[in-house]
Protein backbone atom coordinates (compact mmCIF):
# COMPACT_ATOMS: atom_id res chain seq x y z
CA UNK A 1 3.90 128.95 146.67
CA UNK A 2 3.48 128.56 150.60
CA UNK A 3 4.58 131.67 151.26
CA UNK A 4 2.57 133.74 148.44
CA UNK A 5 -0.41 132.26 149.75
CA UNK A 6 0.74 133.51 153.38
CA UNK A 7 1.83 136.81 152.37
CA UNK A 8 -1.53 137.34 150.70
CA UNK A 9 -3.64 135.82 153.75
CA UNK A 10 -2.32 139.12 155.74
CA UNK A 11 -3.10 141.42 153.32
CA UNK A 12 -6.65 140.31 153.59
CA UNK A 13 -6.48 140.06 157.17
CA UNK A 14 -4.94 143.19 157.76
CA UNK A 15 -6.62 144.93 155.20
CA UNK A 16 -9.80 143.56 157.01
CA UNK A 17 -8.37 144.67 159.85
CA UNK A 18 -7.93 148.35 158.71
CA UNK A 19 -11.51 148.66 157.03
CA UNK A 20 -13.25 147.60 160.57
CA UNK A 21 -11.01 150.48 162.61
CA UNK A 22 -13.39 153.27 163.36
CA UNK A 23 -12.43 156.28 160.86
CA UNK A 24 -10.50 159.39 162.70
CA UNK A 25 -11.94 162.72 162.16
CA UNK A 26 -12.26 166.27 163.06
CA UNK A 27 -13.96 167.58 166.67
CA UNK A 28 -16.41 168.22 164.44
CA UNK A 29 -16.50 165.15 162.64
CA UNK A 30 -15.28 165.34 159.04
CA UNK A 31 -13.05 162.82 157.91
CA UNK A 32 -9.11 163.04 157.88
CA UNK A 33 -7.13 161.86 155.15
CA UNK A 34 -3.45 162.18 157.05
CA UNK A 35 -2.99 162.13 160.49
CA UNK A 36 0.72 161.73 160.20
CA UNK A 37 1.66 164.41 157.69
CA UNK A 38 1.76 168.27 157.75
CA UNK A 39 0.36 170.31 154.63
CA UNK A 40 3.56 171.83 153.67
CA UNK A 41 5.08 173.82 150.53
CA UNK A 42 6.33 171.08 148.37
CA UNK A 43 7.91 168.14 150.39
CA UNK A 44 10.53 169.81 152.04
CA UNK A 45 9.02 173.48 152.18
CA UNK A 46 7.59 175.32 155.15
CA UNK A 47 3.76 174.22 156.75
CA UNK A 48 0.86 175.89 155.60
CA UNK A 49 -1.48 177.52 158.49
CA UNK A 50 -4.17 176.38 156.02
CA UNK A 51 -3.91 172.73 157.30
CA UNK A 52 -6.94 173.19 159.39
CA UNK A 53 -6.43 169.61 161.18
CA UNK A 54 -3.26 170.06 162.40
CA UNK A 55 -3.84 173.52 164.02
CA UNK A 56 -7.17 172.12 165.41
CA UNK A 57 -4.59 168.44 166.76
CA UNK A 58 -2.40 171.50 168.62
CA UNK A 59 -4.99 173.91 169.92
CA UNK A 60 -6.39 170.77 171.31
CA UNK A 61 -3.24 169.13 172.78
CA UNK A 62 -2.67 172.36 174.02
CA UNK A 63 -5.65 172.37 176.53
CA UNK A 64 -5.91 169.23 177.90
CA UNK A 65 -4.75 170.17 180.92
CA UNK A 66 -7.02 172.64 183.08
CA UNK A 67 -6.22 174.15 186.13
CA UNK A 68 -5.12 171.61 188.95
CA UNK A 69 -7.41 172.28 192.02
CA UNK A 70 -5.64 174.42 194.39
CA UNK A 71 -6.14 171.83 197.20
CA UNK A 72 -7.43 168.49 196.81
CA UNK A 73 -5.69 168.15 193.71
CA UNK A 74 -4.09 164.23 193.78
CA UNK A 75 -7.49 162.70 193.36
CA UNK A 76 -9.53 159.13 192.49
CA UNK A 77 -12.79 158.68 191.92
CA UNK A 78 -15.72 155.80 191.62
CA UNK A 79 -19.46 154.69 191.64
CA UNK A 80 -21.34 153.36 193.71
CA UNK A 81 -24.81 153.71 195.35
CA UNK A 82 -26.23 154.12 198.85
CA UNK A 83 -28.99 152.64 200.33
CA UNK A 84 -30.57 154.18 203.43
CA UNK A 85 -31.46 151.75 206.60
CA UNK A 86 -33.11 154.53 208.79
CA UNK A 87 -36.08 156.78 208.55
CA UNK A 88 -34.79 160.19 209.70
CA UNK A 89 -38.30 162.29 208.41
CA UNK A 90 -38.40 163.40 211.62
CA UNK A 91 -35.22 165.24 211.22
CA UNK A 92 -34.94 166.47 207.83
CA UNK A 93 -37.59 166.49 204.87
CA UNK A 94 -34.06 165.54 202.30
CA UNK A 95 -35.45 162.21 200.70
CA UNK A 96 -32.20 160.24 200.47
CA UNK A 97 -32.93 159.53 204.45
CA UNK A 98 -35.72 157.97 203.84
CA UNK A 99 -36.15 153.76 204.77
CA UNK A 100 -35.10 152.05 202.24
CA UNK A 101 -33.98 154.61 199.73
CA UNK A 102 -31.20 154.00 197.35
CA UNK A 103 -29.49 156.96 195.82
CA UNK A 104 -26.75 156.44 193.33
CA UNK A 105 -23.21 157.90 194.55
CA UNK A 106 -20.16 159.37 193.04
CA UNK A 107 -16.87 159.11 195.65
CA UNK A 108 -13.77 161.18 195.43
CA UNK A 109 -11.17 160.74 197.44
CA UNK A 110 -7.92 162.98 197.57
CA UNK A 111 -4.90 164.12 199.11
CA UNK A 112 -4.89 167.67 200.65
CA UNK A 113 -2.14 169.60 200.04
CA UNK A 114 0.18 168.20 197.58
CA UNK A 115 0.11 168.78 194.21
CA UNK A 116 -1.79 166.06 190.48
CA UNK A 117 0.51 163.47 190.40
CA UNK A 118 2.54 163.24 193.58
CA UNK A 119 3.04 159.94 195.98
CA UNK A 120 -0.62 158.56 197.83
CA UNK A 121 1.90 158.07 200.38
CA UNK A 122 2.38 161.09 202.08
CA UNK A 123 1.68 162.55 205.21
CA UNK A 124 -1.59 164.46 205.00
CA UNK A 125 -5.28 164.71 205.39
CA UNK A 126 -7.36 162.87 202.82
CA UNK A 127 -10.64 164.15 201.21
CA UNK A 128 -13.57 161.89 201.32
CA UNK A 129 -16.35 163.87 199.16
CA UNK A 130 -19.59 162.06 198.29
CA UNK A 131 -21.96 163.16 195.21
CA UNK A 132 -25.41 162.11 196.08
CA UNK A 133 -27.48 161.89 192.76
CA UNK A 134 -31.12 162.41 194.49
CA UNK A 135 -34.43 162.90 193.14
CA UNK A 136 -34.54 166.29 195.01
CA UNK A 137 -30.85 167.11 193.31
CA UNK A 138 -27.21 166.48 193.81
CA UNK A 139 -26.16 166.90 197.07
CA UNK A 140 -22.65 166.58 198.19
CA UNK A 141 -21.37 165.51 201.06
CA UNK A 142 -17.34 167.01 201.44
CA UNK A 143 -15.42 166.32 204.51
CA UNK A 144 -12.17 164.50 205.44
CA UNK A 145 -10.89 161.46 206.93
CA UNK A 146 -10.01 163.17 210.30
CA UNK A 147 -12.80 164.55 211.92
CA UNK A 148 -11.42 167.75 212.86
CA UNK A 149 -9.60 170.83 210.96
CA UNK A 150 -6.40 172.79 211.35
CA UNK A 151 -8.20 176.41 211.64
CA UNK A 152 -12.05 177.60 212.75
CA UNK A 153 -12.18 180.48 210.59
CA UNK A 154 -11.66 180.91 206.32
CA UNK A 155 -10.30 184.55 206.65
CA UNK A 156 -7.42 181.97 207.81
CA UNK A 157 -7.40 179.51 204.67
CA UNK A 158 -5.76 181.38 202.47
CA UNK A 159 -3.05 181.68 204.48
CA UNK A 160 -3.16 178.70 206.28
CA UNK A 161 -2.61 176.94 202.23
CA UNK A 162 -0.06 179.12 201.33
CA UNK A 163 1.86 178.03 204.27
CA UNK A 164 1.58 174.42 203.58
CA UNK A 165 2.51 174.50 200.07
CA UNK A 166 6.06 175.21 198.67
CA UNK A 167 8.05 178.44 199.09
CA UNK A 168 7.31 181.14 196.61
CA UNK A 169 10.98 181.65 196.38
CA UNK A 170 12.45 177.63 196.29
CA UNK A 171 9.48 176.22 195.38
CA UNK A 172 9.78 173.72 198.39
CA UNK A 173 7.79 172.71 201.15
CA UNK A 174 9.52 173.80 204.66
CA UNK A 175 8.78 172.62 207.89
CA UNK A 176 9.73 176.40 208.51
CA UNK A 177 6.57 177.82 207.41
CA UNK A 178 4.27 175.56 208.55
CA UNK A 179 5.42 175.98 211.95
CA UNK A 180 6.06 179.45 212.20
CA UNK A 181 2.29 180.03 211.01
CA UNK A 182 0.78 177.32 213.55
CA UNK A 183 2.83 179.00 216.51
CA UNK A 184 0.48 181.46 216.10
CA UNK A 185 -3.05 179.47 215.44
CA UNK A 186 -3.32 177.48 218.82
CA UNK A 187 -6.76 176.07 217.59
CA UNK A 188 -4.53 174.28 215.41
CA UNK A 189 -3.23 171.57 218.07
CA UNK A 190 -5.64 169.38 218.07
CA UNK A 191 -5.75 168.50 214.19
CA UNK A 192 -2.10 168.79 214.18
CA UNK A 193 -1.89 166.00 216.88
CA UNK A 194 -3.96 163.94 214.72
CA UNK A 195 -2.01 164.36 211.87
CA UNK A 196 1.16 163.65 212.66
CA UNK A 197 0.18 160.31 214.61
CA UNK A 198 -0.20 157.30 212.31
CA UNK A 199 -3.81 158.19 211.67
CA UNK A 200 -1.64 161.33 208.44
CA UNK A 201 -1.29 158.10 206.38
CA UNK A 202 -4.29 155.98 205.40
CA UNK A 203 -2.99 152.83 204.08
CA UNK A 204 -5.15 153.50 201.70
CA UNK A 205 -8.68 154.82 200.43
CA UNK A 206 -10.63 151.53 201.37
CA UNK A 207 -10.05 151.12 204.96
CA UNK A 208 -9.85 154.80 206.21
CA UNK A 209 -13.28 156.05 207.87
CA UNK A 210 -14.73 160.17 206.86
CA UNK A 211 -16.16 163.10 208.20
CA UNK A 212 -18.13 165.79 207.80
CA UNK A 213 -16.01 167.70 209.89
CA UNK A 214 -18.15 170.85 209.60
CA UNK A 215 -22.05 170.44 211.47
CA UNK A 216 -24.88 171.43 209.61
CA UNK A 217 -28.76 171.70 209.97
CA UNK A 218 -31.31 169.21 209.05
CA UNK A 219 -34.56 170.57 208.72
CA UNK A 220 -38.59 168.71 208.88
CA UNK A 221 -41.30 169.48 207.04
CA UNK A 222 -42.04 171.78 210.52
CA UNK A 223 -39.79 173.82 209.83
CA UNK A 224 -37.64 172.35 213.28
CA UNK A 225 -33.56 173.01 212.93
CA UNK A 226 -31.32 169.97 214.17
CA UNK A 227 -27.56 169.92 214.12
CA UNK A 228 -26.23 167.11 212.17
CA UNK A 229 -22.51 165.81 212.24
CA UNK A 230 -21.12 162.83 209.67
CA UNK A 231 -19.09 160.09 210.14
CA UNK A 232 -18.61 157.33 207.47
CA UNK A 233 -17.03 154.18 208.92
CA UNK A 234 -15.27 151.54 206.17
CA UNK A 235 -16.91 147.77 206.40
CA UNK A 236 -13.20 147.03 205.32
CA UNK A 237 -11.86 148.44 208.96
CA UNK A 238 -9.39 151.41 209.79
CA UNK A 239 -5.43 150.63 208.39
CA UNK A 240 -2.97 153.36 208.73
CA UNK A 241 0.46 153.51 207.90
CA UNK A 242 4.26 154.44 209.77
CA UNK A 243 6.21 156.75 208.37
CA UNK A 244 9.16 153.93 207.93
CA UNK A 245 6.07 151.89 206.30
CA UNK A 246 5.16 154.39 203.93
CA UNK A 247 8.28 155.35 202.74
CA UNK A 248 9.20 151.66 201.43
CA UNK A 249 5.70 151.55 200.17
CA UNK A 250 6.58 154.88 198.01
CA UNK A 251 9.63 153.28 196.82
CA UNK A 252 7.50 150.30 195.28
CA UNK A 253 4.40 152.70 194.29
CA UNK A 254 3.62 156.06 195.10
CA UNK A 255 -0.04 155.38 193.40
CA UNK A 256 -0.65 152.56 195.28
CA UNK A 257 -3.92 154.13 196.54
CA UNK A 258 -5.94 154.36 193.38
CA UNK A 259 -4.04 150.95 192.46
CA UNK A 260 -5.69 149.39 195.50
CA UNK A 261 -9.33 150.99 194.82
CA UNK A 262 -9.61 149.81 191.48
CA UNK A 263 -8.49 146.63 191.86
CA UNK A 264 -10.42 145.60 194.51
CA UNK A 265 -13.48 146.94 192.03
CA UNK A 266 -12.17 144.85 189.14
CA UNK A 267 -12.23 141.88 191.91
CA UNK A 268 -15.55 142.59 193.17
CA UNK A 269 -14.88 143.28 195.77
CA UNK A 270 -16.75 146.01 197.02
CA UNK A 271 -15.34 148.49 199.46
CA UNK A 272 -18.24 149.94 201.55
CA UNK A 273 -18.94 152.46 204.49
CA UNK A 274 -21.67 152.93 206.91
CA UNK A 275 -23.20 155.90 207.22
CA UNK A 276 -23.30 157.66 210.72
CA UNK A 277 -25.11 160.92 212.28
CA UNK A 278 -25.09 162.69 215.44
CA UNK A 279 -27.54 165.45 216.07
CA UNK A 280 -27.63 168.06 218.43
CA UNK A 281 -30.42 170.63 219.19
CA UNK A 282 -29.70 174.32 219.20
CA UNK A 283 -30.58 173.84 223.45
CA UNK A 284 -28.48 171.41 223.98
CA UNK A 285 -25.31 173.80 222.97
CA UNK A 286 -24.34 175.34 226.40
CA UNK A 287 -24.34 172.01 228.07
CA UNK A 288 -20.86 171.81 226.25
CA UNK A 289 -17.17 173.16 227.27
CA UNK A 290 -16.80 173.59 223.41
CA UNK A 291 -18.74 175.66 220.56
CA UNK A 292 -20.03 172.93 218.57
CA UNK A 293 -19.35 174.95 214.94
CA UNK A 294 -15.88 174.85 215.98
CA UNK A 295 -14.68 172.81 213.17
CA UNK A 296 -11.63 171.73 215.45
CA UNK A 297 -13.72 170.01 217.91
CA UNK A 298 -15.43 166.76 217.66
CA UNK A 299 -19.08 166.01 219.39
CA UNK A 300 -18.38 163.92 222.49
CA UNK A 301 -20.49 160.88 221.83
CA UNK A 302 -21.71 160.65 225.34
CA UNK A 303 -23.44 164.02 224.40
CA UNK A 304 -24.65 163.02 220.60
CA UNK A 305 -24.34 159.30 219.96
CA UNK A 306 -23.96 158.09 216.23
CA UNK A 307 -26.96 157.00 214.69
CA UNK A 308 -26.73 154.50 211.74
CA UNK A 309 -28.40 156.31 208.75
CA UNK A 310 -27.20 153.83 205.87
CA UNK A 311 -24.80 151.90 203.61
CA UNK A 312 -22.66 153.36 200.81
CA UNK A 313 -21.02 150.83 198.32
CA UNK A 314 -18.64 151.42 195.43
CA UNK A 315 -19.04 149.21 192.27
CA UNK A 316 -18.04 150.98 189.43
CA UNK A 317 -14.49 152.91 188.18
CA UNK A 318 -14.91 155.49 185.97
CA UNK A 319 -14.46 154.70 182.04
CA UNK A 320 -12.67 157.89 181.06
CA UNK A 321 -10.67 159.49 184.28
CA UNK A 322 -10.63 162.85 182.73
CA UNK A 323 -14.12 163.19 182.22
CA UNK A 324 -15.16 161.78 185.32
CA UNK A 325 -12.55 162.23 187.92
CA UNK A 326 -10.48 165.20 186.77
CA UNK A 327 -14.01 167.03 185.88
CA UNK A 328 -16.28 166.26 188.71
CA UNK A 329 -16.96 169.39 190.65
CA UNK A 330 -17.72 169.18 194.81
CA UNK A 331 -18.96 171.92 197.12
CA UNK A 332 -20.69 171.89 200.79
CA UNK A 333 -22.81 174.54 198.99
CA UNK A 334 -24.73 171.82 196.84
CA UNK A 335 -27.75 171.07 199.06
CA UNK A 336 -30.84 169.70 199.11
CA UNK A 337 -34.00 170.83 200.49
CA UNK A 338 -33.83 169.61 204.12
CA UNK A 339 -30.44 170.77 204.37
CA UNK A 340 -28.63 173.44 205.38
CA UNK A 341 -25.40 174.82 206.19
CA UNK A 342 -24.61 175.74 209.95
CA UNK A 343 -23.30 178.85 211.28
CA UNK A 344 -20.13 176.84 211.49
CA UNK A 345 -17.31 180.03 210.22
CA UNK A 346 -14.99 177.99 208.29
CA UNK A 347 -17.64 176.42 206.39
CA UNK A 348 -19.62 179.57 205.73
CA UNK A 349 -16.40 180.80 203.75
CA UNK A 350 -16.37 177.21 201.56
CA UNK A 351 -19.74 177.59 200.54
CA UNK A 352 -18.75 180.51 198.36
CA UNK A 353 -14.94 179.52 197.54
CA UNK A 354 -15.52 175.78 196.32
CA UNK A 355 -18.03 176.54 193.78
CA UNK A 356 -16.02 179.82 192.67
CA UNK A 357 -13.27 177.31 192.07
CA UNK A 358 -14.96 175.42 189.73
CA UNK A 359 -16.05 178.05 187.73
CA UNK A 360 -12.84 178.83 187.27
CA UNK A 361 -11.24 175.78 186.89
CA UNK A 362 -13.91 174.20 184.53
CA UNK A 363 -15.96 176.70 183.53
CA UNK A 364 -19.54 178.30 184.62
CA UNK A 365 -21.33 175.76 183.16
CA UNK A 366 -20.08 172.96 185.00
CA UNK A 367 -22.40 171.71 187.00
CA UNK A 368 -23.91 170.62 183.14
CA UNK A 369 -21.04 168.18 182.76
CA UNK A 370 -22.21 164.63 182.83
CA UNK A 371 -20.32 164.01 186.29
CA UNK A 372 -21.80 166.73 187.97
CA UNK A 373 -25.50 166.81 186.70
CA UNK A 374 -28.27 166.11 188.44
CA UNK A 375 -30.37 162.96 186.85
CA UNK A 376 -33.39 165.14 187.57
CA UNK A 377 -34.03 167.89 184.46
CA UNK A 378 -32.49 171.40 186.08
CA UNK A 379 -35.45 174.16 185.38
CA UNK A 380 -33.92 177.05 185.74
CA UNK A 381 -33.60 180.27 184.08
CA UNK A 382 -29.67 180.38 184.11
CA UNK A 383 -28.39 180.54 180.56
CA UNK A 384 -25.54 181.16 178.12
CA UNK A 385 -22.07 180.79 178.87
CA UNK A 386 -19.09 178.95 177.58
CA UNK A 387 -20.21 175.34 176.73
CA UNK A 388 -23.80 175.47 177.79
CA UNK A 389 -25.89 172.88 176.80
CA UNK A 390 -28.66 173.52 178.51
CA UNK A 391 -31.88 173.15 176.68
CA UNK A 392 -33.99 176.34 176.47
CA UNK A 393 -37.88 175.29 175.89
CA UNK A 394 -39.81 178.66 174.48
CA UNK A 395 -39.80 182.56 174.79
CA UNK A 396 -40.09 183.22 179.08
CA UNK A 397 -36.96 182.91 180.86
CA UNK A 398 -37.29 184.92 183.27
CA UNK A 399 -39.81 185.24 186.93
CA UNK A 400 -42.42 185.84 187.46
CA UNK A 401 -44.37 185.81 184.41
CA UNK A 402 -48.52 186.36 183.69
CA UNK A 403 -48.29 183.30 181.51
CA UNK A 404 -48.22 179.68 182.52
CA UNK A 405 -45.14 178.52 180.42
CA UNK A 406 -43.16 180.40 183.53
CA UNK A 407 -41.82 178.62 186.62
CA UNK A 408 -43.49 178.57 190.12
CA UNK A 409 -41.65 178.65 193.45
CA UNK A 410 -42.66 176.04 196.27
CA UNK A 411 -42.67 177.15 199.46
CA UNK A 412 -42.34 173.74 201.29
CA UNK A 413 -39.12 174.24 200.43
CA UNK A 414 -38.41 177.31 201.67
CA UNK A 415 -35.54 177.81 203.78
CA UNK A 416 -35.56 177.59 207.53
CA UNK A 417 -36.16 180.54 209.76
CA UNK A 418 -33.16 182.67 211.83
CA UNK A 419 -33.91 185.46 214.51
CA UNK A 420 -31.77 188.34 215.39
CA UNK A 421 -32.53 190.62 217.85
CA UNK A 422 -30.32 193.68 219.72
CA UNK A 423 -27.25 192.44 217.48
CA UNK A 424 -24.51 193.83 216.22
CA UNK A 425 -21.64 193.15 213.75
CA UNK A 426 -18.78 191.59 214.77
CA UNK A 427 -15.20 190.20 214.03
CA UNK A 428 -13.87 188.44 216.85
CA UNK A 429 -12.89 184.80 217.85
CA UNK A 430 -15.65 182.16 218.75
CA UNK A 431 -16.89 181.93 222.32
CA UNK A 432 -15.30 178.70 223.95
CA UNK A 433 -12.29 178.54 221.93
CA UNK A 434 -10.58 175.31 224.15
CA UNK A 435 -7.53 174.64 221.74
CA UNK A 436 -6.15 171.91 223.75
CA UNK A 437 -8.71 169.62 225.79
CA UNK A 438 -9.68 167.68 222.88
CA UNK A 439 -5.83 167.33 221.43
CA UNK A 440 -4.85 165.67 224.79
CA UNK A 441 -8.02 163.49 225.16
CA UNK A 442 -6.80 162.09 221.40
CA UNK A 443 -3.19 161.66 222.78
CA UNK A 444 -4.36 159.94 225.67
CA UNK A 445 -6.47 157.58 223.21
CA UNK A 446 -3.77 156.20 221.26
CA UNK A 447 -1.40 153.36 222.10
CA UNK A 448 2.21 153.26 223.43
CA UNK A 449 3.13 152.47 220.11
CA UNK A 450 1.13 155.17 218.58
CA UNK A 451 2.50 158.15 220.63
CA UNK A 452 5.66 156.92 219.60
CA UNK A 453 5.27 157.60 215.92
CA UNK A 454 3.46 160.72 216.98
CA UNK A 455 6.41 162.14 218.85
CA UNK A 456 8.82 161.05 215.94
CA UNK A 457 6.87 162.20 213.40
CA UNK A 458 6.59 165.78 215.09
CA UNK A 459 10.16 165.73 216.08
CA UNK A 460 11.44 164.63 212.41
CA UNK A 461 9.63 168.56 211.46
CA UNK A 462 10.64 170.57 213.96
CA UNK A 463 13.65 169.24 214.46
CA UNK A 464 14.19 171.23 211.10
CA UNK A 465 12.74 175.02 211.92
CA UNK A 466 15.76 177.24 212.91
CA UNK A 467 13.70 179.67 214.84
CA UNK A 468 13.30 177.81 218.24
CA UNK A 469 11.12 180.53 219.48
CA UNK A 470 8.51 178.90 216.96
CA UNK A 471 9.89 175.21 218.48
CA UNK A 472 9.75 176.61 221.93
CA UNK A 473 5.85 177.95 221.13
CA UNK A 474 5.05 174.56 219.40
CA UNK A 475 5.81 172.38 222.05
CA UNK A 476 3.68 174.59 224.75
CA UNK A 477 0.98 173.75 222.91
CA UNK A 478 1.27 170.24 222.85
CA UNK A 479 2.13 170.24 226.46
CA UNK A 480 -1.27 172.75 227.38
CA UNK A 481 -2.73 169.64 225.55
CA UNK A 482 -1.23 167.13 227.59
CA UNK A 483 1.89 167.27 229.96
CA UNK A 484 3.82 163.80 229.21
CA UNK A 485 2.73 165.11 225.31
CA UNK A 486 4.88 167.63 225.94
CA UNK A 487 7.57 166.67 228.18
CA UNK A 488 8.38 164.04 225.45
CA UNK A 489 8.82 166.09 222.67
CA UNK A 490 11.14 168.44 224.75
CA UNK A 491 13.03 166.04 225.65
CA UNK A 492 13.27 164.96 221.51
CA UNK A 493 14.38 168.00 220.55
CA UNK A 494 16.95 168.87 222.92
CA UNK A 495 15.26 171.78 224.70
CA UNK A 496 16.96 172.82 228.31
CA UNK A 497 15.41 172.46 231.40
CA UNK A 498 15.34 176.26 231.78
CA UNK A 499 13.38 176.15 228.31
CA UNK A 500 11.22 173.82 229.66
CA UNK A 501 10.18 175.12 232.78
CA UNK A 502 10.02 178.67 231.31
CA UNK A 503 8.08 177.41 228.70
CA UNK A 504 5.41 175.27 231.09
CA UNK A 505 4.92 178.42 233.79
CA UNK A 506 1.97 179.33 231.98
């Protein structure tokens, strides 16, 4: 009798259980009556195309993935908001600078080079890219951790990616092209120095500091032009990682990156960065050995100091990481009226190629996915496309219009003025190129320890390339950027003193 009255107490249960379980359906929301079962001819005969719900379960399944970002692809994301502790009016007329202000944030933080899925422990640059939801827009803020890049120019980034990533024939990453093509991009030193020291392995997302790496303008209400760097600098301090350190880390977790961000989130414990600027007038240029939109050169802070502009703090992980990590869309190109992009070359070239990227990888209606809008209404007269949901109020779409249900410019927010006089066009390299100062003034920075790593960390690569001309050409640049630099990795990898000397003559 005990047991009948058991047995029947789950039935109820689970039948109660069943009836409160949210009914599956269709995308388009009619109800299914098998999810487990094909339509087929009789119970053993072939499946009917017919069965609507299972081609729609495929066709589905079938595009879940979309196409990985060509860089920047190993990515995690989060919310947070920032809160702005100086007034910088003066500078730009972009309201998120104002005293006081508190803008929510989206953060996305990557790895560079290597591919969705592989280890957070690699060697490599990570992104730090900031979505500013403003009341003037979304404006995104996409740099790095290290403050410098490998090339000056984006005619090179093609190039410069496909050298990085694996082989077209073995599908492999080799030391062998990576070298061979930075043998021949000296403005490459500096970054590569940084690299390859301990600084190529964040111990994670939290306590690694960003950069714009690129300069661009911040404009007044007057119409005045100021050159703006970024630096964000982690409350939680700087942690990097050995190569011997990383590699028993991967063994344990090759996530451990994202593992660390959200669980510190979970905890409450709130990673945060402070916000930093340095400005530079257009006059001020020629009082520097470098060209200051050389995105391989950093502003000496004796010349441009940092200026505290604010707080960023993340408090929120994403509910669905598809939707919200996998789907949110950055480019230097989103801006907000009070800023603009420099003259910087490299940049120039990812104004255009990040947003193209999206489009294709997501779709030209992006920037209307819930990640990526703006929490201002967009009026614009852009329409149509795949997956627009843009809402269309009335018969004028178009500008200008004799009626009043058109839209009107605003010239305060015009963009800032350039003058060109007795110019012509050009394609040549930058004035004041300096490759190496600033790679040996970072060498010099770092600790006995720290050159250490550097040196074995090079030395573990090229130890690997079989053309020693591209060795030979390597290590002249390190030694142009600093002579014990140099002399140390020569002696590393074996080179002759009549290599040596040949090779420092110049």
């Amino acid at each position: 009798m005990m047991k009948k009255l058991i047995l029947c107490a789950l039935i109820f249960y689970t039948a109660q259980g069943i009836a409160q379980q949210k009914q599956i359906t269709t995308n388009s929301g009619a109800p299914i009556g098998d999810n487990q079962n094909s339509k087929t001819i009789g119970q053993n005969g072939q499946v009917l195309l017919e069965d609507m719900h299972l081609i729609e379960k495929l066709a589905s399944f079938d595009r879940e993935r979309i196409p990985e970002r060509v860089v920047h692809a190993r990515g995690v994301g989060a919310y947070g908001e920032f809160v702005s502790s100086g007034d910088f009016t003066k500078y730009t007329k972009a309201s998120l600078f104002q005293k006081g202000k508190t803008t929510p944030v989206f953060v996305r933080f990557s790895t560079v080079v290597h591919g969705n899925g592989s280890p957070e422990t690699l060697r490599d640059p990570r992104g730090f890219a900031t979505k500013f939801y403003t009341d003037q827009g979304n404006y995104d803020l996409v740099g790095n951790n290290l403050p410098v890049f490998f090339i000056r120019d984006a005619m090179k980034f093609p190039d410069m990616v496909h050298a990085f990533k694996p082989s077209p024939i073995y599908n492999k990453q080799d030391p062998n092209r990576v070298f061979d093509f930075f043998s021949n991009i000296p403005e490459g030193t500096h970054m590569l120095t940084r690299v390859y020291s301990d600084y190529g392995i964040p111990a994670n997302y939290r306590q690694m500091n960003g950069s714009s790496v690129h300069a661009f303008k911040w404009v007044n209400d007057a119409g005045e032009v100021t050159y703006v760097k970024y630096t964000w600098k982690s409350m939680q301090g700087e942690k990097n990682l050995t190569a011997d350190e990383a590699s028993a880390l991967q063994a344990k977790d090759f996530q451990h990156a994202t593992v660390d961000l959200y669980d510190n989130i979970k905890k409450e414990n709130f990673p945060s960065w402070e916000l930093y600027v340095q400005l530079l007038k257009a006059t001020d240029f020629d009082k520097l050995d470098i060209n200051p939109l050389d995105p391989t050169k950093i502003w000496p802070e004796n010349t441009a100091p940092l200026q505290l502009v604010g707080k960023m703090t993340l408090n929120r992980i994403p509910d669905n990481f598809f939707q919200e990590v996998e789907q949110s869309a950055f480019s230097p190109g989103t801006l907000v009226p009070g800023i603009e992009p420099s003259e910087d070359k490299l940049l120039q070239g990812r104004l255009f190629s990040y947003s193209d990227t999206q489009r294709h990888r997501i779709g030209g209606n992006f920037q209307q996915l819930p990640i990526n809008a703006p929490k201002i209404a967009a009026v614009t007269n852009n329409q149509d496309g795949a997956f627009s949901t843009r809402k269309i109020n009335g018969d004028i779409n178009y500008q200008p219009s004799s009626t009043q249900n058109g839209f009107t410019d605003n010239e305060k927010y015009e963009y800032s003025k350039s003058t060109f006089t007795n110019t012509t066009t050009v394609q040549q390299k930058i004035s004041k190129p300096n490759d190496f100062k600033q790679a040996g003034e970072f060498y010099r920075s770092l600790s006995e320890n720290e050159k250490q790593s550097l040196i074995k960390n090079l030395t573990g690569d090229l130890s690997s390339v079989t053309n020693k001309d591209v060795v030979r050409k390597m290590v002249g640049y390190f030694y142009m950027a600093d002579s014990d630099y140099g002399k140390r990795l020569a002696k590393a990898l074996n080179l002759t003193r009549e290599e040596v000397e040949k090779m420092f003559s110049k």
